[in-house]
Protein backbone atom coordinates (compact mmCIF):
# COMPACT_ATOMS: atom_id res chain seq x y z
CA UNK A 1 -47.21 26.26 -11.14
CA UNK A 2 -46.16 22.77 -9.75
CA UNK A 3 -47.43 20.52 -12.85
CA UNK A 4 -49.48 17.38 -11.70
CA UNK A 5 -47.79 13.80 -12.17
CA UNK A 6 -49.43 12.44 -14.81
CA UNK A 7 -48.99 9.11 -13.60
CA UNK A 8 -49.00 8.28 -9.70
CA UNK A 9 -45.49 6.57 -8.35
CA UNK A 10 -45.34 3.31 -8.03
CA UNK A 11 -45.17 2.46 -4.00
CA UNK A 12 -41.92 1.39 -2.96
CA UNK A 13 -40.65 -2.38 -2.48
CA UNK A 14 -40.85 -2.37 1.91
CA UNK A 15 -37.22 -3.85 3.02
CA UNK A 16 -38.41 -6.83 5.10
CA UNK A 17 -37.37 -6.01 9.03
CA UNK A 18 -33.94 -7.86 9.74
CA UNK A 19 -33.28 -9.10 13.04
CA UNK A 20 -31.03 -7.08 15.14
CA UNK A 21 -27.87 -9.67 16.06
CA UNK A 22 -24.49 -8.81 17.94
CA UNK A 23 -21.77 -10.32 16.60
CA UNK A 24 -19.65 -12.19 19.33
CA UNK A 25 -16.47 -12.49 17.50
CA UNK A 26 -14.66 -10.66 14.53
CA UNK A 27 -15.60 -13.99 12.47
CA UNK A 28 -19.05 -13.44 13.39
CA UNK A 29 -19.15 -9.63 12.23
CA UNK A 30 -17.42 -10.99 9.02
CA UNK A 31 -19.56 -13.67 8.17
CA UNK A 32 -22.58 -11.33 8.75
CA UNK A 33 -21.40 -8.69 6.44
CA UNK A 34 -20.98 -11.14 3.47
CA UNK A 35 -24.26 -12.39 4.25
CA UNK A 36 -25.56 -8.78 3.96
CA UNK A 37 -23.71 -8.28 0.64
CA UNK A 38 -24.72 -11.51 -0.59
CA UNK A 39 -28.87 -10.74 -0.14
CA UNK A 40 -28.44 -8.92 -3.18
CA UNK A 41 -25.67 -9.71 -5.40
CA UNK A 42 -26.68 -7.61 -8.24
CA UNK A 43 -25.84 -4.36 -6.48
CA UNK A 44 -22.85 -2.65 -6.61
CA UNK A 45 -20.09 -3.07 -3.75
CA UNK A 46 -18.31 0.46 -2.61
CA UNK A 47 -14.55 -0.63 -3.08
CA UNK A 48 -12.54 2.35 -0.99
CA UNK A 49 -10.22 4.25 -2.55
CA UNK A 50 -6.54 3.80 -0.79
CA UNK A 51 -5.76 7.55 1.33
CA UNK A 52 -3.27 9.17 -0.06
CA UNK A 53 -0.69 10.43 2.85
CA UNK A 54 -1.12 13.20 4.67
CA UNK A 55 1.11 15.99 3.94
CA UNK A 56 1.91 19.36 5.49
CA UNK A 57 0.50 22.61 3.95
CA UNK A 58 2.88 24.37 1.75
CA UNK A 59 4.12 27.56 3.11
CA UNK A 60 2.69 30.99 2.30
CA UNK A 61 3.77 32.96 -1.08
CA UNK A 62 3.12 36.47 0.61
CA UNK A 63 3.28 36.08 4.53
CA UNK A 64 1.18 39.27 5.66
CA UNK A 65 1.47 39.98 9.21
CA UNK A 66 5.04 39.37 10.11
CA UNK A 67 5.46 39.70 13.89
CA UNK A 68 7.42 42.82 14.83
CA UNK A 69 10.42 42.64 17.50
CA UNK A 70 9.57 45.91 19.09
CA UNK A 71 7.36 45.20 22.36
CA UNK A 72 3.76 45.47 22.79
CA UNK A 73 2.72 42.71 21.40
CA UNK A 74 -1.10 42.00 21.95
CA UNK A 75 -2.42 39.01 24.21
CA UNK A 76 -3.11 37.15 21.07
CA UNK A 77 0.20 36.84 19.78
CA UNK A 78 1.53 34.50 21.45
CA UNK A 79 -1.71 32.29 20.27
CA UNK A 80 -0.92 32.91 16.59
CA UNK A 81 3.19 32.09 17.26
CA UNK A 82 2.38 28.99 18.22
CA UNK A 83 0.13 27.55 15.86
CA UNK A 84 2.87 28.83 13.06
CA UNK A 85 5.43 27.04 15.48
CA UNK A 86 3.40 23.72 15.40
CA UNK A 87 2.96 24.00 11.97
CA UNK A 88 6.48 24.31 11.16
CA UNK A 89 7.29 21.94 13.39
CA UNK A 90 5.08 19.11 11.88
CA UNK A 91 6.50 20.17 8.48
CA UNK A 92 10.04 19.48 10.04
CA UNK A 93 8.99 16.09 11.33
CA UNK A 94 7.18 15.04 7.84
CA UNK A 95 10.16 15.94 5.93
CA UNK A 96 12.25 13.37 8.32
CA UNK A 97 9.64 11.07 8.27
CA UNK A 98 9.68 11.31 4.54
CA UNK A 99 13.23 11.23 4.22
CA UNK A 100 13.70 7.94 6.43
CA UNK A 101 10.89 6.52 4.36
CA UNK A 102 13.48 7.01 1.25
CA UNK A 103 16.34 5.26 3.00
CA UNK A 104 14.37 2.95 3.93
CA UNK A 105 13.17 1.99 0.81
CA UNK A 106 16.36 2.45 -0.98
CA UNK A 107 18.24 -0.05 1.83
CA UNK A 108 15.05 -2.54 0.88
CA UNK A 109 16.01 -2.22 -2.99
CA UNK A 110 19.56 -2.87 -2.10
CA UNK A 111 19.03 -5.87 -0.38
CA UNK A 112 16.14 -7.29 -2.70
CA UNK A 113 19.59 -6.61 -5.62
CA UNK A 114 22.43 -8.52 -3.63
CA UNK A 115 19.46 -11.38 -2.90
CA UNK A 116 18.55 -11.49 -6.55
CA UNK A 117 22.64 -11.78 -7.32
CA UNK A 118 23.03 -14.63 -4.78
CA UNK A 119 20.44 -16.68 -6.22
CA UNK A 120 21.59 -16.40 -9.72
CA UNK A 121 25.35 -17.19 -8.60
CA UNK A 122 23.78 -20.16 -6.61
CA UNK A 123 21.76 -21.13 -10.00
CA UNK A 124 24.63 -20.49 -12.45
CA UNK A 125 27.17 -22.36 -10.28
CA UNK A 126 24.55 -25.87 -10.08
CA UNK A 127 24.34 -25.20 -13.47
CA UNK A 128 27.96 -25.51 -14.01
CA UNK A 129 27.58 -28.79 -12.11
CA UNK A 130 25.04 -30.17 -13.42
CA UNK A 131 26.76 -29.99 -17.31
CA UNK A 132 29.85 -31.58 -16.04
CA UNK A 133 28.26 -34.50 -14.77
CA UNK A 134 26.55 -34.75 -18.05
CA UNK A 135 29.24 -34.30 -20.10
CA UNK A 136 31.31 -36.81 -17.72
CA UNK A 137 28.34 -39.29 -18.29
CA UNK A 138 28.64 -38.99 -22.46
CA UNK A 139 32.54 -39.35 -22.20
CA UNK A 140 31.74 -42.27 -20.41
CA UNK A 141 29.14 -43.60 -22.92
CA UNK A 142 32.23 -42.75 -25.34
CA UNK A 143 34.47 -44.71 -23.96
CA UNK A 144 32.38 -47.77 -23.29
CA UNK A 145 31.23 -47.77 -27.28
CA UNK A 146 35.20 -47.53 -28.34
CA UNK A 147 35.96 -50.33 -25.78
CA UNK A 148 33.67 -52.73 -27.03
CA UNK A 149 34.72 -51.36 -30.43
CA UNK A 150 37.75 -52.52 -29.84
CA UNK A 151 37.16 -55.78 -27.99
């Protein structure tokens, strides 16, 4: 019980054929693909979205089929020990990676601190300078007004 279109479609605008060109260079490619998004600059441009970082699955709640230590155990085993022991070992190394990350950062935070203190020692002590040559230039002025005061 399709019902008919009471109206028939429009045909579609035909994209014109582009020519097919290699770019030689990385400029090249660039310069292309702004001249691609720049045919039509009313349509929208896909910005990415920035990953987030990978990170290991969080272990099991309930772990159900906990290997035994009595022998016998079947030729598949040994599959499903290691892909727990890769597993936990990737944890391992994200947590260290992770970790490091934090020292890192915190040793960058540090040092961004004693830079920031440097400068504004270095800025308070021209400062300092700067007002005692000023005052030393209106005690001067002083002095020469006073002098021909008295002269």
């Amino acid at each position: 019980n399709m019902a008919a279109p009471s109206a028939p479609r429009p045909p579609r605008p035909r994209k014109e054929p582009q020519p097919l060109v290699i770019p030689r260079s990385a400029a090249e490619e660039q310069r292309l693909r702004l001249e691609r998004l720049m045919r039509n600059p009313e349509k929208t441009v896909p910005i990415p979205e920035k990953l987030n970082e990978w990170a290991p699955r969080p272990p099991p709640e309930f772990v159900r089929d906990v290997m035994g230590s009595s022998a016998g155990a079947g030729s598949g085993e040994f599959h499903v020990y290691r892909h727990l022991r890769r597993r936990e070992y990737q944890r391992q190394d994200f947590m260290d990676a992770m970790a490091e990350k934090q020292r890192l950062d915190e040793e960058f935070q540090k040092k961004l601190e004693r830079n920031k203190m440097i400068a504004e020692e270095q800025t308070a002590k021209r400062r300092r300078k700067r007002q005692k040559l000023k005052e030393k230039k209106l005690q001067a002025k002083k002095n020469k007004l006073e002098q021909k005061k008295q002269e």
